[in-house]
C-alpha atoms as a PDB file:
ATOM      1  CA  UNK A   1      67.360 -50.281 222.113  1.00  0.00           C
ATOM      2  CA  UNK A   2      69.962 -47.209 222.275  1.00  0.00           C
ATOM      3  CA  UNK A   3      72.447 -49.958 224.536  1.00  0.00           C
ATOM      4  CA  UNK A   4      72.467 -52.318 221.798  1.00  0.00           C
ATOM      5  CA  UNK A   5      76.011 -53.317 220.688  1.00  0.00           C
ATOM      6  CA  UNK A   6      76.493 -52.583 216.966  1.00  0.00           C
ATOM      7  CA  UNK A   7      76.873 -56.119 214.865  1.00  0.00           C
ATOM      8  CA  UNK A   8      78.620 -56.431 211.200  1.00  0.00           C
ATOM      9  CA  UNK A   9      74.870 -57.094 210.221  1.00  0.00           C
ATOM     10  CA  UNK A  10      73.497 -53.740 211.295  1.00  0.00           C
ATOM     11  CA  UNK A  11      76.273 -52.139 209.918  1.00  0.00           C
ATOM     12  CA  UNK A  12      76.057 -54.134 207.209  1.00  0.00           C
ATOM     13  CA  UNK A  13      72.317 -53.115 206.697  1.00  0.00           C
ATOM     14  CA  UNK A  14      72.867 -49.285 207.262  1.00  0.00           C
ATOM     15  CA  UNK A  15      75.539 -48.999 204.814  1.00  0.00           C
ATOM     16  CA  UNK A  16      72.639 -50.511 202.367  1.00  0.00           C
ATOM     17  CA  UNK A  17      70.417 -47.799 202.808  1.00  0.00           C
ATOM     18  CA  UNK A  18      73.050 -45.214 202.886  1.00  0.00           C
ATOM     19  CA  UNK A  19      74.392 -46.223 199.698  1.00  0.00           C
ATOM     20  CA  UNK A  20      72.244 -44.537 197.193  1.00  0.00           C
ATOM     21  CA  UNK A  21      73.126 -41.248 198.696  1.00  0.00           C
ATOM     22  CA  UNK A  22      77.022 -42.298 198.981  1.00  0.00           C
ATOM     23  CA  UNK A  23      76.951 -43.335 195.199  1.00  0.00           C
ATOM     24  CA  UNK A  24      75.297 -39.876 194.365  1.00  0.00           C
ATOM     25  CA  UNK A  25      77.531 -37.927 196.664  1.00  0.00           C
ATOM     26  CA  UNK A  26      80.942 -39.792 195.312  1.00  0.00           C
ATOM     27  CA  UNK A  27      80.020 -39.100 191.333  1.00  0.00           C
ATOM     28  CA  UNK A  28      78.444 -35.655 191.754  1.00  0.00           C
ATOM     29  CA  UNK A  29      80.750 -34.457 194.499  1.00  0.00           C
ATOM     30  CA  UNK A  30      83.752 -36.562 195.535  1.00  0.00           C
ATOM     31  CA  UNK A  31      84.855 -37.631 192.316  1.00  0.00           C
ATOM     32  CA  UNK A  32      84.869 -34.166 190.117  1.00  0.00           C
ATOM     33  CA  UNK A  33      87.093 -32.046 193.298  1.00  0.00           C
ATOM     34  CA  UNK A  34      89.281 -35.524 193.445  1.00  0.00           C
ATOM     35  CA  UNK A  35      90.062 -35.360 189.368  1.00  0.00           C
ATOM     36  CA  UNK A  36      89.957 -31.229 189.312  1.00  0.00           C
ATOM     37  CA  UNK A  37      92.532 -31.896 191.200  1.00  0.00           C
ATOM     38  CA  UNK A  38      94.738 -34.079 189.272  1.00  0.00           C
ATOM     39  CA  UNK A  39      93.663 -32.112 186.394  1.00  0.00           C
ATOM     40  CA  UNK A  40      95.391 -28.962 187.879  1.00  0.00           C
ATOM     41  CA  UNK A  41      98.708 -30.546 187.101  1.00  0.00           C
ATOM     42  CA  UNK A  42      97.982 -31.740 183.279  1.00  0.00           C
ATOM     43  CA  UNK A  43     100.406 -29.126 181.677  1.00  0.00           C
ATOM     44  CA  UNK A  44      99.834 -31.231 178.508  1.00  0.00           C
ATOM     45  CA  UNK A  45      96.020 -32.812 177.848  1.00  0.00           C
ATOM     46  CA  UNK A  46      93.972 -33.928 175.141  1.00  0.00           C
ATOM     47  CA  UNK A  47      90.314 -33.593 176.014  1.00  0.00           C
ATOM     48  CA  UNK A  48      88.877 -35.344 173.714  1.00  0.00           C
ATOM     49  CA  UNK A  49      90.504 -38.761 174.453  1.00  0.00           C
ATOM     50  CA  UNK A  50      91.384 -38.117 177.956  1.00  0.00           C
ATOM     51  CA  UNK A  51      95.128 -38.756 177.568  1.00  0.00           C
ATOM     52  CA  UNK A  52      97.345 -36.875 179.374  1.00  0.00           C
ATOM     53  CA  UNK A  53     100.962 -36.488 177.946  1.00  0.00           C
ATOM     54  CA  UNK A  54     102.684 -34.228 180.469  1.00  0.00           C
ATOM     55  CA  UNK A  55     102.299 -33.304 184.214  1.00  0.00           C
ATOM     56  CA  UNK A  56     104.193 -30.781 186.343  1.00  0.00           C
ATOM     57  CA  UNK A  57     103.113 -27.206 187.881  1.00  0.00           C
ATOM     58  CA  UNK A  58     102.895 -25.213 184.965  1.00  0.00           C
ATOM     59  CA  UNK A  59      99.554 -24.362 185.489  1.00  0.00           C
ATOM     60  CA  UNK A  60     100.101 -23.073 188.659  1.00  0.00           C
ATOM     61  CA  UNK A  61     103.372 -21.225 187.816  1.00  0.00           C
ATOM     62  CA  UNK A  62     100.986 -19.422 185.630  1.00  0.00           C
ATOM     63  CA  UNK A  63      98.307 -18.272 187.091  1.00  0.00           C
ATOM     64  CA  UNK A  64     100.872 -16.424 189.481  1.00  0.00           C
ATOM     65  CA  UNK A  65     102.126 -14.435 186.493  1.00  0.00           C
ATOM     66  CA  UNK A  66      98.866 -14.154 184.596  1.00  0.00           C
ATOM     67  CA  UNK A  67      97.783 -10.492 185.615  1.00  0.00           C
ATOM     68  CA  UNK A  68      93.897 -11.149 184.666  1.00  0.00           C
ATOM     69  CA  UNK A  69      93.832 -13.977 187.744  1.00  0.00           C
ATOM     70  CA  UNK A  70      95.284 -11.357 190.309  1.00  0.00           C
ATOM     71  CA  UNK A  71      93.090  -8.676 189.083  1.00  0.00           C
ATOM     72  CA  UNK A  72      89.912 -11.488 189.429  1.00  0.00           C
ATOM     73  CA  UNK A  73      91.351 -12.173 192.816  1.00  0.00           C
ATOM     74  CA  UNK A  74      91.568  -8.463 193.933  1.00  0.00           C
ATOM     75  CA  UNK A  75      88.008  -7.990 192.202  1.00  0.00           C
ATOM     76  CA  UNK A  76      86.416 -10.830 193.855  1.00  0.00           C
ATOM     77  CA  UNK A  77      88.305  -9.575 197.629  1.00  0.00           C
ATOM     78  CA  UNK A  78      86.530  -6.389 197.100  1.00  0.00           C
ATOM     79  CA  UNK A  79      83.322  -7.751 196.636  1.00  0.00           C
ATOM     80  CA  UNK A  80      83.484  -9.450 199.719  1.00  0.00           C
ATOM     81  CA  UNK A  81      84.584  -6.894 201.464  1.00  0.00           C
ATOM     82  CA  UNK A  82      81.509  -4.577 200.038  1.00  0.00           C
ATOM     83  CA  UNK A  83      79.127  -7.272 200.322  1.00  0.00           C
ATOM     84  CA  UNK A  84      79.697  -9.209 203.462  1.00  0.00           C
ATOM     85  CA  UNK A  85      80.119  -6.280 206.100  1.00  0.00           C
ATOM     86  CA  UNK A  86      77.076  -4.300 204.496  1.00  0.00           C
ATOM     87  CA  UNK A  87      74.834  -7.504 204.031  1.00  0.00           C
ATOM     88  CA  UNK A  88      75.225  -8.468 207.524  1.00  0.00           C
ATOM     89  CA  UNK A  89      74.783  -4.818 209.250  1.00  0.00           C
ATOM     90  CA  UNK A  90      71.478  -4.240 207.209  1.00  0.00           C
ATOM     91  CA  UNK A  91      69.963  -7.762 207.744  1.00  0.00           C
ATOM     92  CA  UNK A  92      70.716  -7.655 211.723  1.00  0.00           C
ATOM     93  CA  UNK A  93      68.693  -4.002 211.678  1.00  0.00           C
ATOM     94  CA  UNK A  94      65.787  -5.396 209.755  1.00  0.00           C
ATOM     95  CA  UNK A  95      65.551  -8.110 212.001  1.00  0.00           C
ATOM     96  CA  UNK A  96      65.204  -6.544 214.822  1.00  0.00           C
ATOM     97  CA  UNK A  97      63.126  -4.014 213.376  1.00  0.00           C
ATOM     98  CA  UNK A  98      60.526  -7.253 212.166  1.00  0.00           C
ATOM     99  CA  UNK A  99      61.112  -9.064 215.926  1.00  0.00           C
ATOM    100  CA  UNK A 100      59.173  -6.354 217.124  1.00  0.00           C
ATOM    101  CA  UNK A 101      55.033  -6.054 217.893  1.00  0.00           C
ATOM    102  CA  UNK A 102      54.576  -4.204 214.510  1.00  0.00           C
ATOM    103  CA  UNK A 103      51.235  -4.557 212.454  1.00  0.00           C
ATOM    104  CA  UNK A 104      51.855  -6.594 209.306  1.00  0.00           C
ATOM    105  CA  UNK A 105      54.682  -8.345 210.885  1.00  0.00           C
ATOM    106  CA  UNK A 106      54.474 -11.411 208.718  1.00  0.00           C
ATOM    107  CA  UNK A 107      53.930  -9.500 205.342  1.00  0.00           C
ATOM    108  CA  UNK A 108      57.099  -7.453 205.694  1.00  0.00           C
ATOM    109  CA  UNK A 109      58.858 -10.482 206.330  1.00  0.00           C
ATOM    110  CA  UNK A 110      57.613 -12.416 203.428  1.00  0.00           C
ATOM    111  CA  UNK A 111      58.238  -9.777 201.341  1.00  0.00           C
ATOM    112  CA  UNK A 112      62.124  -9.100 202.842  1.00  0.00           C
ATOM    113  CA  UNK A 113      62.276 -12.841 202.058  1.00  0.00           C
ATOM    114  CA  UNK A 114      60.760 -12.927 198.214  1.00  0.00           C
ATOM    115  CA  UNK A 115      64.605 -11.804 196.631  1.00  0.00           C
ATOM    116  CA  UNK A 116      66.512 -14.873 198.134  1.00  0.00           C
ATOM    117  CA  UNK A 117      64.236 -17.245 196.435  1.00  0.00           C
ATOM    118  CA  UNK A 118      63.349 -15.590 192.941  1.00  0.00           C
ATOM    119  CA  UNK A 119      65.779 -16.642 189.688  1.00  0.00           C
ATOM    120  CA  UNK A 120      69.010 -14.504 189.632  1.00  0.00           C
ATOM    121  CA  UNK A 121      68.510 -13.870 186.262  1.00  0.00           C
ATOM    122  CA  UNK A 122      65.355 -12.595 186.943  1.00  0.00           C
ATOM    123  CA  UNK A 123      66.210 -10.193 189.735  1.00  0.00           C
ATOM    124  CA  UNK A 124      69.149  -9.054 187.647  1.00  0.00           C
ATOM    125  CA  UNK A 125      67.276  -7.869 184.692  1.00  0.00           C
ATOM    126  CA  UNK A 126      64.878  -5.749 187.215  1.00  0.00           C
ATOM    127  CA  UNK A 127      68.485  -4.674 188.433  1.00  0.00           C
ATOM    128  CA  UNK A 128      69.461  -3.812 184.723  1.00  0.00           C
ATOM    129  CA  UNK A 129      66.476  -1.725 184.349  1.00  0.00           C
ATOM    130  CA  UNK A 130      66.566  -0.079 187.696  1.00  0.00           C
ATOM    131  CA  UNK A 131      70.610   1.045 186.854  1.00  0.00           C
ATOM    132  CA  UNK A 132      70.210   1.963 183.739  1.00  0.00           C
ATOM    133  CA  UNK A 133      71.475   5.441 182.735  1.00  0.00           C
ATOM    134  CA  UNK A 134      68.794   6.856 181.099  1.00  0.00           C
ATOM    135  CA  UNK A 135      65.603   5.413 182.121  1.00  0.00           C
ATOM    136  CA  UNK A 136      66.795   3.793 185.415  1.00  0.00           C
ATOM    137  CA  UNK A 137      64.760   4.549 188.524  1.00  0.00           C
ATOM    138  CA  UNK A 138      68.132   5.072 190.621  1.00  0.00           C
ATOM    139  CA  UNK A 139      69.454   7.558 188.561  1.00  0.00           C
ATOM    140  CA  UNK A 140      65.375   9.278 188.748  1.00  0.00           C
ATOM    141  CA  UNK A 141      65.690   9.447 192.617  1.00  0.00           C
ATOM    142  CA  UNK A 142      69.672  10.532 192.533  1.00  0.00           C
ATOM    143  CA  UNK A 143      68.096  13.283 190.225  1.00  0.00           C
ATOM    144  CA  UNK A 144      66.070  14.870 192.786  1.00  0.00           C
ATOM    145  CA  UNK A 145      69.844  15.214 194.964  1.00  0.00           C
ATOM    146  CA  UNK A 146      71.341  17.085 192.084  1.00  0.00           C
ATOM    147  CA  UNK A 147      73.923  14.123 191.186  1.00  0.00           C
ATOM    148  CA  UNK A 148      74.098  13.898 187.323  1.00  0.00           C
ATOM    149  CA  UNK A 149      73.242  10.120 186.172  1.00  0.00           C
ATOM    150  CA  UNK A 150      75.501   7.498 186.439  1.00  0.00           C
ATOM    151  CA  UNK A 151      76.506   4.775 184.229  1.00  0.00           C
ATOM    152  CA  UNK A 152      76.105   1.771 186.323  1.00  0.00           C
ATOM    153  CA  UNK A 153      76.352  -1.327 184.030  1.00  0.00           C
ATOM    154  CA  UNK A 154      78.677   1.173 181.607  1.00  0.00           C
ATOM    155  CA  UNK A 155      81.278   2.786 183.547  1.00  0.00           C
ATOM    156  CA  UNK A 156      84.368   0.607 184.689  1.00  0.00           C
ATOM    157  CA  UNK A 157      84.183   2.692 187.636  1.00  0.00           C
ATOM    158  CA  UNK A 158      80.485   1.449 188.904  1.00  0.00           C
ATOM    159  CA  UNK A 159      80.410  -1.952 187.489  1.00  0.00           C
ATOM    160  CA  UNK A 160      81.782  -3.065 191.098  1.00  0.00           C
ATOM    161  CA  UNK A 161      79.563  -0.892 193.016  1.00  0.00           C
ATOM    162  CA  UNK A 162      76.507  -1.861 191.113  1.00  0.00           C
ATOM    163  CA  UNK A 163      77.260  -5.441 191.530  1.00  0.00           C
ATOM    164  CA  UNK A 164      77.455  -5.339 195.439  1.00  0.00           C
ATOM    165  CA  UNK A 165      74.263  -3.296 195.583  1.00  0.00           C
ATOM    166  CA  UNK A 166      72.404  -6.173 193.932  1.00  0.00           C
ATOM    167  CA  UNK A 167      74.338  -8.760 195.679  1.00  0.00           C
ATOM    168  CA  UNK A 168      73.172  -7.174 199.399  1.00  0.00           C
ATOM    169  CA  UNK A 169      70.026  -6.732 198.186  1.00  0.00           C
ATOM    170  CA  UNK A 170      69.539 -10.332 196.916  1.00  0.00           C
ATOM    171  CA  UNK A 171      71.369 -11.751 200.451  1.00  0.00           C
ATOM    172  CA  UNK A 172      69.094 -10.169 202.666  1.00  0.00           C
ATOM    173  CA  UNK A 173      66.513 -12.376 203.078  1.00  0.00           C
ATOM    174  CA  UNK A 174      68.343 -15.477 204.356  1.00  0.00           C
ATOM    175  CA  UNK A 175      70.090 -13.518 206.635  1.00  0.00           C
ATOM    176  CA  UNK A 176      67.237 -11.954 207.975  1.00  0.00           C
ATOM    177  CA  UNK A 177      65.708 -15.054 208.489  1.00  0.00           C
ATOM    178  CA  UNK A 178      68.170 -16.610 210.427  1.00  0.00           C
ATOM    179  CA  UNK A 179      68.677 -13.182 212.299  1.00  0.00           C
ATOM    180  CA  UNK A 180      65.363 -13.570 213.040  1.00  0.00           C
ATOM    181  CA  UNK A 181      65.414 -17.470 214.403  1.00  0.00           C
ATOM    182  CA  UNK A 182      68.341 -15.991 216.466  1.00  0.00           C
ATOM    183  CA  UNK A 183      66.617 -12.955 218.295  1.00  0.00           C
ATOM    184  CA  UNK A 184      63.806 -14.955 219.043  1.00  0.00           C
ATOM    185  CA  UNK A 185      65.296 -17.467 221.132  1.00  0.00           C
ATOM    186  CA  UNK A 186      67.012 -14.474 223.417  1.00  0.00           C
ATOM    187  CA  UNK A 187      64.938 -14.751 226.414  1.00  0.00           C
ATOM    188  CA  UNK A 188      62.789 -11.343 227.152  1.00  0.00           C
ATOM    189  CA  UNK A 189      64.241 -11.641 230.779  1.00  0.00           C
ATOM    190  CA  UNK A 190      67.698 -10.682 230.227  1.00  0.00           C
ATOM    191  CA  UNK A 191      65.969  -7.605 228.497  1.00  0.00           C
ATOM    192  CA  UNK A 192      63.703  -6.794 231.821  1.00  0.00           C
ATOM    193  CA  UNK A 193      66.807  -7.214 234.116  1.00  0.00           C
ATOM    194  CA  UNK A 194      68.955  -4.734 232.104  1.00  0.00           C
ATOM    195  CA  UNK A 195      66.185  -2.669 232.015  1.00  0.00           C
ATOM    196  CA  UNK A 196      65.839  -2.423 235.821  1.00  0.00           C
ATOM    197  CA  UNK A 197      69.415  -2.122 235.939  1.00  0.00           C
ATOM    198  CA  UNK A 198      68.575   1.168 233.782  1.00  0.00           C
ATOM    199  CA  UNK A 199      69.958   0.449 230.352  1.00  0.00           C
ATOM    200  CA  UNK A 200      69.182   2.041 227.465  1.00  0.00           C
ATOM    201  CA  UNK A 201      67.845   0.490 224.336  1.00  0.00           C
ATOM    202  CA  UNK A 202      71.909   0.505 223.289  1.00  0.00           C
ATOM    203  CA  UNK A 203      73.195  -0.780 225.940  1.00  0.00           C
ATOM    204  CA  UNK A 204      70.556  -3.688 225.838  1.00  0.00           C
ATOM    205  CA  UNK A 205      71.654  -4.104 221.892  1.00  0.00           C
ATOM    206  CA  UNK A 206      75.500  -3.497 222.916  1.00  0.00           C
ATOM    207  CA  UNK A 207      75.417  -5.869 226.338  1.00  0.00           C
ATOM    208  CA  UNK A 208      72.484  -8.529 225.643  1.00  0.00           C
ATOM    209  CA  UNK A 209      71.547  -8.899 221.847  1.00  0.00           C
ATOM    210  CA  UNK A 210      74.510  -8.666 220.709  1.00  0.00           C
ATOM    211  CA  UNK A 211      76.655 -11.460 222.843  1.00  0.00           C
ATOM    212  CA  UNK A 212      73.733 -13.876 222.439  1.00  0.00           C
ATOM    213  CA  UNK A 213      73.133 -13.946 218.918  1.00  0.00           C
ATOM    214  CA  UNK A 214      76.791 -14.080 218.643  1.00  0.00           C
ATOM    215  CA  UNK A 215      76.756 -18.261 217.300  1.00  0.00           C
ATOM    216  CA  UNK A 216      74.102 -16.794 214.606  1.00  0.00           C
ATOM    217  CA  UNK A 217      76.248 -14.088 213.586  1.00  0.00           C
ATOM    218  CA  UNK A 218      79.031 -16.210 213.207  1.00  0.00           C
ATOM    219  CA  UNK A 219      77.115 -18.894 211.579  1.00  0.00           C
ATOM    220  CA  UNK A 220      75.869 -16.226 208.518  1.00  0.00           C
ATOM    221  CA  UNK A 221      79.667 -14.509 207.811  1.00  0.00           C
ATOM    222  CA  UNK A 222      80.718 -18.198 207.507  1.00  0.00           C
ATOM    223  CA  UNK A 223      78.252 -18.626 205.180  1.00  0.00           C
ATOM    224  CA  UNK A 224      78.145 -15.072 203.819  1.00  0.00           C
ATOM    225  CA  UNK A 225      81.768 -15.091 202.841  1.00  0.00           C
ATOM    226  CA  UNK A 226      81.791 -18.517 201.212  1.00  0.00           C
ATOM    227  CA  UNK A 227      78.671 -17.648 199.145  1.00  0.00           C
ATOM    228  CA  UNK A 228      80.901 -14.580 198.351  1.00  0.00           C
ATOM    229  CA  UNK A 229      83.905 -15.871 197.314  1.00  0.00           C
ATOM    230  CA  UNK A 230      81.956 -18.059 194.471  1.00  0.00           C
ATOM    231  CA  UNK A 231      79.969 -15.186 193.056  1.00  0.00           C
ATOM    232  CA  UNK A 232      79.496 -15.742 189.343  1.00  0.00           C
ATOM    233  CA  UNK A 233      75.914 -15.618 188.962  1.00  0.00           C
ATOM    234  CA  UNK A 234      75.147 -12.062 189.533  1.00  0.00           C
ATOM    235  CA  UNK A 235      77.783 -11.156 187.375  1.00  0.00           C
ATOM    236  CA  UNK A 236      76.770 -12.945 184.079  1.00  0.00           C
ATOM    237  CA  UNK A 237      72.875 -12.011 184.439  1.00  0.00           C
ATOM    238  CA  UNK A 238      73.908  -8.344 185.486  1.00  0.00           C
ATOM    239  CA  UNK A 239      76.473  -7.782 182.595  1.00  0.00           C
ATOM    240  CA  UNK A 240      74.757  -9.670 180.184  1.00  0.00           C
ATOM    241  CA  UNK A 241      77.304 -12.889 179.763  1.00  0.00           C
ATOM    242  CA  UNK A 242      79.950 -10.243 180.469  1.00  0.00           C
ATOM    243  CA  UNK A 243      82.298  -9.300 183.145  1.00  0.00           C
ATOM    244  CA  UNK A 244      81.319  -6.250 183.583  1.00  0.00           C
ATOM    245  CA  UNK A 245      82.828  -3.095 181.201  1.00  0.00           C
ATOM    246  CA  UNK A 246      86.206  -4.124 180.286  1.00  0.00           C
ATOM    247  CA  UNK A 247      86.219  -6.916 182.837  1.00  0.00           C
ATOM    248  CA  UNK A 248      85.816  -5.124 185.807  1.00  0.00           C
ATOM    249  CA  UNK A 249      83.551  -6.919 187.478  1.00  0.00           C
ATOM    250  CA  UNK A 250      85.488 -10.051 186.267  1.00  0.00           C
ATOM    251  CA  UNK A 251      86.018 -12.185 189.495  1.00  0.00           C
ATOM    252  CA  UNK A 252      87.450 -15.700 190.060  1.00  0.00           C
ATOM    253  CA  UNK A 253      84.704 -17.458 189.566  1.00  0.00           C
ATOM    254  CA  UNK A 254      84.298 -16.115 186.617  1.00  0.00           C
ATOM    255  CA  UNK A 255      88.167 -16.084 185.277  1.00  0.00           C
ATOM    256  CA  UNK A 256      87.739 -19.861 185.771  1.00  0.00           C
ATOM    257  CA  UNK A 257      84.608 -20.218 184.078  1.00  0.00           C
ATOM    258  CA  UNK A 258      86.134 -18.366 180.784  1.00  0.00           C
ATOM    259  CA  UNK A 259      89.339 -20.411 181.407  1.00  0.00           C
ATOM    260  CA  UNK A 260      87.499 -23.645 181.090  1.00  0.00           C
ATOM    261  CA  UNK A 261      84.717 -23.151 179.080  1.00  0.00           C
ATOM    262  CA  UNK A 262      86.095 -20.404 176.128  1.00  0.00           C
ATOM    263  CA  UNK A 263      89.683 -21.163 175.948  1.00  0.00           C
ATOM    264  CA  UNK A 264      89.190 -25.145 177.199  1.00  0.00           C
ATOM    265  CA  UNK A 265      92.535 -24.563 179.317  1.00  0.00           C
ATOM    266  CA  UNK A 266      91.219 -27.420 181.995  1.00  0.00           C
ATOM    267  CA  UNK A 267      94.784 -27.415 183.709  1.00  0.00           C
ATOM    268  CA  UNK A 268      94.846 -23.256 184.491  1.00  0.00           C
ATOM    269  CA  UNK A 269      90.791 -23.298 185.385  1.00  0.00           C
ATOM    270  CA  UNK A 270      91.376 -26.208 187.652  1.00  0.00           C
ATOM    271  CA  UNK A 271      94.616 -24.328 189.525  1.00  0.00           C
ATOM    272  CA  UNK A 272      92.700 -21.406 189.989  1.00  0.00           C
ATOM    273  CA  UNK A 273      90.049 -23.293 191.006  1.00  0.00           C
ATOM    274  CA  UNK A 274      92.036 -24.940 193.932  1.00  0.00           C
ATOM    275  CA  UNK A 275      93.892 -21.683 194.450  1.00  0.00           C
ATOM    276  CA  UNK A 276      90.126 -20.157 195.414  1.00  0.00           C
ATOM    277  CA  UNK A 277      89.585 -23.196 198.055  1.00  0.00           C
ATOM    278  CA  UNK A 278      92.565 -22.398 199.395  1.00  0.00           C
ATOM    279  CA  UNK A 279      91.506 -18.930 200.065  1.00  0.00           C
ATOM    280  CA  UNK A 280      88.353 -19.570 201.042  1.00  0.00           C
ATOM    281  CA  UNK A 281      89.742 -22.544 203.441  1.00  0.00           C
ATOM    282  CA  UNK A 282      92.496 -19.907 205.152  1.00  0.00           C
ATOM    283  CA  UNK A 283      89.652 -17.682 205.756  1.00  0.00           C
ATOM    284  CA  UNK A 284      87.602 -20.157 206.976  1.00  0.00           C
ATOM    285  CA  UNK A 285      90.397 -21.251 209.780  1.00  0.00           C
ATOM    286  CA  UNK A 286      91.176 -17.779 210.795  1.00  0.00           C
ATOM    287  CA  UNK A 287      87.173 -17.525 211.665  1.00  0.00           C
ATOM    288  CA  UNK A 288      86.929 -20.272 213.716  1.00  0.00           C
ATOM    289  CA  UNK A 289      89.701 -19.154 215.510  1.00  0.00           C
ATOM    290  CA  UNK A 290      88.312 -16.127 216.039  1.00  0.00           C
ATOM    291  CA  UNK A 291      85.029 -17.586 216.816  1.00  0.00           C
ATOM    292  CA  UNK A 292      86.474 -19.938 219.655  1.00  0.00           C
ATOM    293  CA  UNK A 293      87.145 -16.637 221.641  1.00  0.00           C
ATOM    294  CA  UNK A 294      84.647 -13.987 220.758  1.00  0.00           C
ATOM    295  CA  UNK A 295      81.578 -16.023 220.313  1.00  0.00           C
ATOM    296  CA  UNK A 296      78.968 -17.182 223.443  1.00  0.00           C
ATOM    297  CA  UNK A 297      77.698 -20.288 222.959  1.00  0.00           C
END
């Protein structure tokens, strides 16, 4: 059956029953980045009866001057670099703390797992409660340090912070999941050689753990930075609808999202909205290249 030469007919018959999903994946998916696109260059465009009077790259020319997309941009860079490095560090520790013989093994893990699938709004108005200034339970346990309470969700200063907390805390499941699928396929012999060998628990991590989970590491900051990049739901359930105190929590997500939807500029929301897969496409690249050479497979 496998040596059978494809004929026009099979082909003709597997196109059939892949075209429901084709149709759904070309008006949901293909055909909105495909007319973003063209959309980026409308300088001139009336919505309501789709006629476009003027193209060029206006819109791009300026979101490079427009000081509230640069300040999104450098927001949403230091998000990722709070959230990504953090999120990953934390999830590998958990994991290996839950690969190991410990009693209630599956219960810790369900319950390290329960954040990644409950609503964002609803973890975020826990969060709310939990940072707020008076009656928060963080600023309860900071009290017991001596540190004065803080204004999380009020201070321009914390807004950031505060953000990345909840955004590690929400990632951690996933990751420690697929931590988790990754340690466990590490064979326990390479452990009882480099044990004979006489090396200690970090040297194992260091020399064995670490170079074999390497494809699973790679595969979550792939992921982890992409996710992180688009963040915009966090930061409307945190803040209420708002980017944070005087925007700044605003990222580019959300600078889009108030370019298209409050002051209907389509043309600017879709060129910053192409200016972001660029970005996220560059960094993309520059990890596979650096994946080719540093991870095992």
């Amino acid at each position: 059956m496998l040596n059978e030469k494809p004929t026009w007919e099979k082909t003709l018959k597997a196109g059939l029953y892949l075209l429901p999903a084709l149709l759904i994946i070309g008006v949901f998916n293909l055909y909105p980045i495909v007319k973003s696109f063209f959309m980026s260059f409308y300088t001139d465009y009336d919505y309501f009866e789709d006629t476009v009077y003027e193209r060029g790259l206006d819109n791009y020319t300026y979101i490079f001057t427009d000081e509230a997309f640069w300040e999104s941009m450098s927001n949403t860079f230091i998000y990722v670099l709070g959230v990504v490095p953090i999120s990953i560090v934390l999830s590998l520790g958990i994991a290996i703390m839950l690969n190991q013989s410990i009693r209630l093994r599956g219960l810790f893990r369900t319950i390290y797992f329960i954040p990644f699938v409950t609503s964002v709004v609803a973890v975020s108005i826990v969060w709310r409660w939990i940072f707020h200034t008076e009656y928060g339970v963080l600023n309860y346990f900071l009290g017991f340090f001596g540190i004065n309470a803080i204004e999380w969700l009020t201070d321009p200063q914390w807004a950031m912070p505060s953000l990345i907390i909840l955004a590690v805390w929400k990632g951690l499941g996933y990751n420690i999941i697929i931590f988790l699928a990754g340690l466990q396929n590490v064979s326990k012999q390479y452990y009882l050689a480099a044990q004979i060998d006489g090396a200690s628990k970090w040297e194992r991590f260091k020399n064995v753990t670490v170079p074999l989970i390497s494809p699973t590491t790679f595969f979550i900051s792939i992921v982890s930075i992409i996710n992180a990049f688009k963040v915009f739901d966090e930061v409307f359930a945190l803040f209420g609808g708002q980017p944070g105190p005087a925007g700044s929590a605003q990222t580019i997500v959300y600078y889009i999202f108030n370019r298209f939807y409050q002051d209907w500029d389509f043309g600017v929301a879709s060129a910053a909205a192409y200016m972001l897969f660029l970005v996220i496409f560059v960094f993309t690249l520059i990890q596979l290249y650096v994946g080719k050479k540093k991870v095992n497979y």
